[in-house]
PDB file of N, CA and C in Angstrom:
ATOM      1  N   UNK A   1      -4.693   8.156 -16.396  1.00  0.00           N
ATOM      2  CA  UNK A   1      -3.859   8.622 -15.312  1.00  0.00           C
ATOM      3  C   UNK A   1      -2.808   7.574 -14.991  1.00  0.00           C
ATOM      4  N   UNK A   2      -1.578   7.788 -14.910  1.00  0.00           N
ATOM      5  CA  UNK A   2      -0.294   6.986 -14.269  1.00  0.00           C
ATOM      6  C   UNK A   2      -0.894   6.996 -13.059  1.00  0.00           C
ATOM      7  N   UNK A   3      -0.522   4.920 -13.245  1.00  0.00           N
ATOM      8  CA  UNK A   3      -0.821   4.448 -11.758  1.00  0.00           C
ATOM      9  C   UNK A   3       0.253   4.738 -10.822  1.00  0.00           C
ATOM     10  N   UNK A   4       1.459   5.217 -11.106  1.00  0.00           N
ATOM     11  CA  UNK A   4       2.548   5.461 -10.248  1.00  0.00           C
ATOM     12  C   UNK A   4       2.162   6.831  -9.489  1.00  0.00           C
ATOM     13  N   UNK A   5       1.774   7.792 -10.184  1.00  0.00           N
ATOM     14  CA  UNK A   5       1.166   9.139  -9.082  1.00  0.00           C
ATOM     15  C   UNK A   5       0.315   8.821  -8.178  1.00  0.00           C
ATOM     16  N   UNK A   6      -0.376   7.444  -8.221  1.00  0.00           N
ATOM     17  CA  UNK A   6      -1.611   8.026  -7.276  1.00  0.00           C
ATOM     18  C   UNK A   6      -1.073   6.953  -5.768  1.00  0.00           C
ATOM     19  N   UNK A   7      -1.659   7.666  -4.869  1.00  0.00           N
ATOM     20  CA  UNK A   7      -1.707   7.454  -3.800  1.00  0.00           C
ATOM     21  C   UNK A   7      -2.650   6.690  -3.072  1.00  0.00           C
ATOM     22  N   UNK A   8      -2.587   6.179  -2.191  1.00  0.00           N
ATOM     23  CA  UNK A   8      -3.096   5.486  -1.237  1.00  0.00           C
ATOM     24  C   UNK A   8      -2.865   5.995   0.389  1.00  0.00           C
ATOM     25  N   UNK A   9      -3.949   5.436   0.922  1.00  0.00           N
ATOM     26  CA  UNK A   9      -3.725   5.825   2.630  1.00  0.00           C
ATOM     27  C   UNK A   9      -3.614   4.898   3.407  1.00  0.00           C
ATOM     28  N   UNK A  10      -2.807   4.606   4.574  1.00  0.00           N
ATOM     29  CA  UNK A  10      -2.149   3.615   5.166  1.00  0.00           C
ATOM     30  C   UNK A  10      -3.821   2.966   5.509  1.00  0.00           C
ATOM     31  N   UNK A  11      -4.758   3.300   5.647  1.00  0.00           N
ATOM     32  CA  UNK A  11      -6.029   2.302   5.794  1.00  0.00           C
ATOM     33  C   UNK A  11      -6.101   1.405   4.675  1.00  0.00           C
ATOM     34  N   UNK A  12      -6.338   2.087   3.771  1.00  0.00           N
ATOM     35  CA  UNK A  12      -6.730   1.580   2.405  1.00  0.00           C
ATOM     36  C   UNK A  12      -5.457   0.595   2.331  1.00  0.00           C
ATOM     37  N   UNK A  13      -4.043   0.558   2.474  1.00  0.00           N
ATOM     38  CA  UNK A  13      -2.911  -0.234   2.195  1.00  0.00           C
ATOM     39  C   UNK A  13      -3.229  -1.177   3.168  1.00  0.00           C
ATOM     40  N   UNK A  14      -3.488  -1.068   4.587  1.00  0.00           N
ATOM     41  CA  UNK A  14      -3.603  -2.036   5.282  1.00  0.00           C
ATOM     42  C   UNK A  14      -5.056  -3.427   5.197  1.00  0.00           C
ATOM     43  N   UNK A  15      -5.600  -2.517   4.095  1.00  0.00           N
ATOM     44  CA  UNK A  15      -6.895  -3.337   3.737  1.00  0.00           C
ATOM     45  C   UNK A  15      -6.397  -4.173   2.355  1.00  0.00           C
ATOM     46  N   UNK A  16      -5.921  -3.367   1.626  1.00  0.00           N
ATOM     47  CA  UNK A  16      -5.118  -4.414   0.804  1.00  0.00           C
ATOM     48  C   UNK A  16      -4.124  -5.179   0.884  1.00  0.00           C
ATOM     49  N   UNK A  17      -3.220  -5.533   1.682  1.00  0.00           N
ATOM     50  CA  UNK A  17      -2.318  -6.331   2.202  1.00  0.00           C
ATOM     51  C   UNK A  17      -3.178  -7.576   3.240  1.00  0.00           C
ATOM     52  N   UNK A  18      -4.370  -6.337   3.675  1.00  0.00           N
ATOM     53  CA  UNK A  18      -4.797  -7.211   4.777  1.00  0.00           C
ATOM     54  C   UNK A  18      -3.862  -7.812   6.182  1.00  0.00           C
ATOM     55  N   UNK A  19      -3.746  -6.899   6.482  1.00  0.00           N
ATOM     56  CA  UNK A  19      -2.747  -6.527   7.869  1.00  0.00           C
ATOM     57  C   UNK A  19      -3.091  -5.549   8.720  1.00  0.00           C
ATOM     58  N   UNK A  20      -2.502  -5.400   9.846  1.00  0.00           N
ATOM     59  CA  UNK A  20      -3.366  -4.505  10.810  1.00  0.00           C
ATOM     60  C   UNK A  20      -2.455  -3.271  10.854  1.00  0.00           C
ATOM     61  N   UNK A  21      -3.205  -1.856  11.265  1.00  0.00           N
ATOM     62  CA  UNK A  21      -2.389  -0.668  11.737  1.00  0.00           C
ATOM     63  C   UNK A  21      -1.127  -0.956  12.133  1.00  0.00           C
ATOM     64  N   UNK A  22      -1.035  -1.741  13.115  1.00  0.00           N
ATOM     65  CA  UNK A  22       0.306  -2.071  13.736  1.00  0.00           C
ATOM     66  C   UNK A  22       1.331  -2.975  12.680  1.00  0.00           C
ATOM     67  N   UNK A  23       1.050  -3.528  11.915  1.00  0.00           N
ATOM     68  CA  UNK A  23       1.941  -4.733  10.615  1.00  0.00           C
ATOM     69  C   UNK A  23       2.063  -3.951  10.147  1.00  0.00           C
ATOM     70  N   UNK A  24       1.457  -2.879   9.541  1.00  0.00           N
ATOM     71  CA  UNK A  24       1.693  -1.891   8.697  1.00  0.00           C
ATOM     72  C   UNK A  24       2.867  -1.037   9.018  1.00  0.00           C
ATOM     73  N   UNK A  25       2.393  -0.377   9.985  1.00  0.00           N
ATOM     74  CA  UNK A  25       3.585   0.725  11.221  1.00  0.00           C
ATOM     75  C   UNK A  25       5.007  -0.105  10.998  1.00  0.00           C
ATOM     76  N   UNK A  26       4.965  -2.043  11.383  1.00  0.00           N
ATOM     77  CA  UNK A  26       6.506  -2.300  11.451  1.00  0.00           C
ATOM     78  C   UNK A  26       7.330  -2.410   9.931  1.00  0.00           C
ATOM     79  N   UNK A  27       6.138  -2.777   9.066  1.00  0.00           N
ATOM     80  CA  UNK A  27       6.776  -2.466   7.329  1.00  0.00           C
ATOM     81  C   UNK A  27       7.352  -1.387   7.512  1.00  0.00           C
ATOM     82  N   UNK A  28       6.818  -0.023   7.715  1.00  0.00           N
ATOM     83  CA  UNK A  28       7.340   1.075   7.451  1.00  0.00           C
ATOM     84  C   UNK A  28       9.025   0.765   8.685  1.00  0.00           C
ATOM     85  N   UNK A  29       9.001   1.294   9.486  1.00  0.00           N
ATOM     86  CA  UNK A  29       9.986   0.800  10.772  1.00  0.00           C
ATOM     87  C   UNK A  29      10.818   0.008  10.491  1.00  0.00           C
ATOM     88  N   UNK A  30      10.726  -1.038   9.848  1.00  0.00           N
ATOM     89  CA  UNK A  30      11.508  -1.895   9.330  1.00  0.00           C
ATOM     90  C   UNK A  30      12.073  -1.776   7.697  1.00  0.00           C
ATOM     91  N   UNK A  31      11.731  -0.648   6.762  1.00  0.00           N
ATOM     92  CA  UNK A  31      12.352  -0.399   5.564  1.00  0.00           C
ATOM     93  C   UNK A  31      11.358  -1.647   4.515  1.00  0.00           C
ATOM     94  N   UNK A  32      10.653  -2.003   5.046  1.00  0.00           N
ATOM     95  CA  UNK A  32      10.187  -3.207   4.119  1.00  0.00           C
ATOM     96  C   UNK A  32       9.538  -2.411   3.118  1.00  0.00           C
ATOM     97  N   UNK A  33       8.386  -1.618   3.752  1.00  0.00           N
ATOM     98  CA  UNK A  33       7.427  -0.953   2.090  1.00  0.00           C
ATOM     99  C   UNK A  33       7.131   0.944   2.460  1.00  0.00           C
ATOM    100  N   UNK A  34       7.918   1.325   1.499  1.00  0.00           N
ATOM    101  CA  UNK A  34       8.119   3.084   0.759  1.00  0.00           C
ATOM    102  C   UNK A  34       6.901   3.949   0.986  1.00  0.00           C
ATOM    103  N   UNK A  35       6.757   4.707   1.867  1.00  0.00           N
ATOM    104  CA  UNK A  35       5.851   5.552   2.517  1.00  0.00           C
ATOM    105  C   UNK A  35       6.415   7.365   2.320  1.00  0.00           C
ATOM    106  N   UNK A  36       5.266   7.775   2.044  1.00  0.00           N
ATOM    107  CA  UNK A  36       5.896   9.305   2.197  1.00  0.00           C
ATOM    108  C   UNK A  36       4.711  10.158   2.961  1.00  0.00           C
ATOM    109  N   UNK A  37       5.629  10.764   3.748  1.00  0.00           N
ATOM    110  CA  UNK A  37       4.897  11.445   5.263  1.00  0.00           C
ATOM    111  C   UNK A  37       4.882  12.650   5.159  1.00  0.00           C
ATOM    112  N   UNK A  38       3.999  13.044   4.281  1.00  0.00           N
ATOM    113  CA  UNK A  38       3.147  14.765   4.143  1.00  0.00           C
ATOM    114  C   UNK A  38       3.062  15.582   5.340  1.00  0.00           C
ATOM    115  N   UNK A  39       3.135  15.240   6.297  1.00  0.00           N
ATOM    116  CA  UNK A  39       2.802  15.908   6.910  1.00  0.00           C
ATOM    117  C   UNK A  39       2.818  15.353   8.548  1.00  0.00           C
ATOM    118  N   UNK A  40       2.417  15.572   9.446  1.00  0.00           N
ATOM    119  CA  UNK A  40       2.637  14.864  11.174  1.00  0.00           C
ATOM    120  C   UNK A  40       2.655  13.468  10.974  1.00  0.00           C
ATOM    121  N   UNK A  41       1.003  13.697  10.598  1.00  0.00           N
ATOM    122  CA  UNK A  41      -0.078  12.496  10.713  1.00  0.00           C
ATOM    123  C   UNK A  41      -0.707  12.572   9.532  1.00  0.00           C
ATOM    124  N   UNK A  42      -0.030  12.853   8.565  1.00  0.00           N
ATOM    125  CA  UNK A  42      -0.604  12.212   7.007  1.00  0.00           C
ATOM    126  C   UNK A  42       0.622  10.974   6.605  1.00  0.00           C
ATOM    127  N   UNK A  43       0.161   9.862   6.195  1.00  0.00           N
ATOM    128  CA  UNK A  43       1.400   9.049   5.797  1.00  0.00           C
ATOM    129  C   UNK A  43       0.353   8.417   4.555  1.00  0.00           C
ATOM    130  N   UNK A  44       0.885   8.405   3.040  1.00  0.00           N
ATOM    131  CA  UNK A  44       0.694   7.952   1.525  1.00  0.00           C
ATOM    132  C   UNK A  44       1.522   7.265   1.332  1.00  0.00           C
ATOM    133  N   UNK A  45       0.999   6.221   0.491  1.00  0.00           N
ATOM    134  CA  UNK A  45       1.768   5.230   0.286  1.00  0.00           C
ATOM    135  C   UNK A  45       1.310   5.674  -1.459  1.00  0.00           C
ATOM    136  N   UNK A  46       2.756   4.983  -2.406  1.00  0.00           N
ATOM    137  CA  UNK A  46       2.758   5.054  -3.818  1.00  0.00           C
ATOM    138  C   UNK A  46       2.240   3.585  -3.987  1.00  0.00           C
ATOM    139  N   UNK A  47       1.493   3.440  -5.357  1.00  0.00           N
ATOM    140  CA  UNK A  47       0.647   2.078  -5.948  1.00  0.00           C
ATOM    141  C   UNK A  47       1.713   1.462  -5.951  1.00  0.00           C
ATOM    142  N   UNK A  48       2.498   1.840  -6.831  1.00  0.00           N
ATOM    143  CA  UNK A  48       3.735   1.389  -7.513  1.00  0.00           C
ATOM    144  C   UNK A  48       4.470   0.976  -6.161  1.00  0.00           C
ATOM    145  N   UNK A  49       4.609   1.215  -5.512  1.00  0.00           N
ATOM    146  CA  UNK A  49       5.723   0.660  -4.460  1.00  0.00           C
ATOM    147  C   UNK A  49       4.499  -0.395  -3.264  1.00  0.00           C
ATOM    148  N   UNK A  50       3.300  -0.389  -3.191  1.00  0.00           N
ATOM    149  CA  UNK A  50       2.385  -1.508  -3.047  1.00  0.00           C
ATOM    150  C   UNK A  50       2.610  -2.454  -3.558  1.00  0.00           C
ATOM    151  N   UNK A  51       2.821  -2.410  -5.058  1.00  0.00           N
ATOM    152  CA  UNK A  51       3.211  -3.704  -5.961  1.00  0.00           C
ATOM    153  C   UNK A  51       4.013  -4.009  -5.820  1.00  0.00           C
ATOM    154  N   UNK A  52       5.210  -3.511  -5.630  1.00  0.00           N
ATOM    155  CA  UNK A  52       6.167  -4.171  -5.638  1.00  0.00           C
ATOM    156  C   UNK A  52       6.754  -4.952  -4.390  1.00  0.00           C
ATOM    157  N   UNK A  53       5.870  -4.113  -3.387  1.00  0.00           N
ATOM    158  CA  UNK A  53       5.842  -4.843  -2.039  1.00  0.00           C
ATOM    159  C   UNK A  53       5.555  -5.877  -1.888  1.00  0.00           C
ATOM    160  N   UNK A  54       3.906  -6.270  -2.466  1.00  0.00           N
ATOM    161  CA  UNK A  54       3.457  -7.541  -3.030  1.00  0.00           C
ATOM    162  C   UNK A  54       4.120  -8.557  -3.821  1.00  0.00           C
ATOM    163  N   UNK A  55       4.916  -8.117  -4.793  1.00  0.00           N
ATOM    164  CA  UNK A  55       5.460  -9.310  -5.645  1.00  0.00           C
ATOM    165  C   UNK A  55       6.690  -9.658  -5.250  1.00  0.00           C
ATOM    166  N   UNK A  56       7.389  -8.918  -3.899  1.00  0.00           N
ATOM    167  CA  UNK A  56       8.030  -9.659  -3.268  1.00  0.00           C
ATOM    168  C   UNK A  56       7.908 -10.516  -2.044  1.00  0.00           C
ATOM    169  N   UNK A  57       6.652 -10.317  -1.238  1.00  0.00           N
ATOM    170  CA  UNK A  57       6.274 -10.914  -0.415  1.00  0.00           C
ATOM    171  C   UNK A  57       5.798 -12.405  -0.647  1.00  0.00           C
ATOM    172  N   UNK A  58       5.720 -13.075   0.723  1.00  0.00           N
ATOM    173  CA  UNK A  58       5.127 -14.545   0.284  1.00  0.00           C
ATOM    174  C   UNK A  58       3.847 -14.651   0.852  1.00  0.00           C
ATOM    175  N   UNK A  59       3.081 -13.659   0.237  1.00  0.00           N
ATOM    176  CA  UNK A  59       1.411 -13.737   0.493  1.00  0.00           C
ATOM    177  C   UNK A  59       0.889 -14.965  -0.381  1.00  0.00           C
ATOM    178  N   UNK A  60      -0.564 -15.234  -0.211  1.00  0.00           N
ATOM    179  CA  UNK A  60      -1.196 -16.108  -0.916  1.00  0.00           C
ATOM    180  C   UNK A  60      -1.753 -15.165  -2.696  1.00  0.00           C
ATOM    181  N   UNK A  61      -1.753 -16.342  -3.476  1.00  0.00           N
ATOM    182  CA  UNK A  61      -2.068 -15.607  -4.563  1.00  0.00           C
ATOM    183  C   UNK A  61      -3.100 -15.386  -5.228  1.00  0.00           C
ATOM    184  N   UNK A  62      -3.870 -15.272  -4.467  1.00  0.00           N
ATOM    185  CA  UNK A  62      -5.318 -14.551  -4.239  1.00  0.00           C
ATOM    186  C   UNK A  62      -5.333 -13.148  -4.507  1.00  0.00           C
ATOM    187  N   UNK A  63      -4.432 -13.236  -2.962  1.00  0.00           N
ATOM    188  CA  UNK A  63      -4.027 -11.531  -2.752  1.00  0.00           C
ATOM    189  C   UNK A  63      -3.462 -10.757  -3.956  1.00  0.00           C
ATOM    190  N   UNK A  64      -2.108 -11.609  -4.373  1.00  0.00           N
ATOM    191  CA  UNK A  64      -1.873 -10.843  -5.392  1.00  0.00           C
ATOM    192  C   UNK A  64      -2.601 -11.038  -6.722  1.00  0.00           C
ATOM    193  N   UNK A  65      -3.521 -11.142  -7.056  1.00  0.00           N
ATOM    194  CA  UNK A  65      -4.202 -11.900  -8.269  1.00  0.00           C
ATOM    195  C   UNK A  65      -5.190 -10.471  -8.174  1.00  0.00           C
ATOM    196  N   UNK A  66      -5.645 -10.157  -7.027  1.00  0.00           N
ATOM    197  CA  UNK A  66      -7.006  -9.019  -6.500  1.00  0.00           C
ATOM    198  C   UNK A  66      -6.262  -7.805  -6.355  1.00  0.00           C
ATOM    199  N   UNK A  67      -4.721  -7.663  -6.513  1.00  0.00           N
ATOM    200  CA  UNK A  67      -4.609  -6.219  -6.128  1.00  0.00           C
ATOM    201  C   UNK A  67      -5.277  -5.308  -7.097  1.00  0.00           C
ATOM    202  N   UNK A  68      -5.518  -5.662  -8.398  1.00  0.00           N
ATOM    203  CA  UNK A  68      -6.015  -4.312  -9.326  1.00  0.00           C
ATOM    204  C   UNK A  68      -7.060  -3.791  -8.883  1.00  0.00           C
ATOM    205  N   UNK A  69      -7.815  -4.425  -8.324  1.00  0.00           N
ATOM    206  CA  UNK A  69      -9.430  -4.334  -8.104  1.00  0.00           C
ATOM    207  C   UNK A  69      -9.239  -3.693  -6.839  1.00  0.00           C
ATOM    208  N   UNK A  70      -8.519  -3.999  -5.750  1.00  0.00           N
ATOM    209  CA  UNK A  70      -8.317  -3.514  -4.290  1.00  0.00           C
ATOM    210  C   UNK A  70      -7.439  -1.965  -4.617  1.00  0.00           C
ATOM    211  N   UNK A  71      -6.546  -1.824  -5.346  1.00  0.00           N
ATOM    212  CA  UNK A  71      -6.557  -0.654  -5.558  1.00  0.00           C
ATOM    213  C   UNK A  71      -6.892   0.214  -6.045  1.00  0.00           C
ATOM    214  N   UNK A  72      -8.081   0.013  -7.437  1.00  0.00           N
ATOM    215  CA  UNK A  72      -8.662   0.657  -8.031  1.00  0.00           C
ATOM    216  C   UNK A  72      -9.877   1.235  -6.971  1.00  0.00           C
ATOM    217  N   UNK A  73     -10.239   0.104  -5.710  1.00  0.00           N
ATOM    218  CA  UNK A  73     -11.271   0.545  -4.578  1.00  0.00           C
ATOM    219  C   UNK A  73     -10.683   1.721  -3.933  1.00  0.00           C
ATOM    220  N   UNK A  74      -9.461   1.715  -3.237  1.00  0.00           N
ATOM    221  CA  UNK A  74      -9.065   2.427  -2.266  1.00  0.00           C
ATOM    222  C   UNK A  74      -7.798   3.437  -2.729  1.00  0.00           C
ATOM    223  N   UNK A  75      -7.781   4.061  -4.390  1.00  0.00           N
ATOM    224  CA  UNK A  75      -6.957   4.653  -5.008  1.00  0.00           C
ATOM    225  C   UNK A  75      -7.161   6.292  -4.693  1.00  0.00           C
ATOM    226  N   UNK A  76      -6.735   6.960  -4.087  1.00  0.00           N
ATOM    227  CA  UNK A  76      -6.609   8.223  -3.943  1.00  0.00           C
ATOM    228  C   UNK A  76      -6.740   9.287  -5.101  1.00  0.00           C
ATOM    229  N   UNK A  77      -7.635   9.942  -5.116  1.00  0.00           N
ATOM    230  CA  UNK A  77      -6.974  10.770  -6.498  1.00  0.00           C
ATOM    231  C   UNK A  77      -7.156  12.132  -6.434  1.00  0.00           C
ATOM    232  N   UNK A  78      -6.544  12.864  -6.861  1.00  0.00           N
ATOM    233  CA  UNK A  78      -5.754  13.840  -6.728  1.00  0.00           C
ATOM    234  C   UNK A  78      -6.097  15.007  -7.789  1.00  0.00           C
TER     235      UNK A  78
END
């Protein structure tokens, strides 16, 4: 399966970034990281635009070293 189709849920993203509901909310608000809003109160986030969120950020590289594993945990599928 293309890792670019699958989805994620703003929990699962906020567990992999490791940031709270609210850090999350101002990424989106602020244009920082690519969300698509299904619906009221459905908001998916793409893998592919996770990563790339990550490899521009100045997280520790832990974080980015563990994303395969953190998204393979909390990968949506469809």
């Amino acid at each position: 399966m293309n890792k670019s189709n699958l989805l994620l849920t703003s929990k699962a993203v906020a567990a992999i970034l490791m940031v709270s509901p609210r850090t999350l909310q101002n990424y989106r608000s602020e244009g920082k990281l690519m969300y698509y809003k299904l619906s009221r109160k459905t908001i998916r986030y793409r893998v592919e635009d996770v990563v790339e969120f990550l490899k521009r950020s100045s997280c520790c590289s832990f974080q980015k070293d563990s994303i395969n594993a953190l998204i393979e945990k909390y990968t949506v599928k469809f």
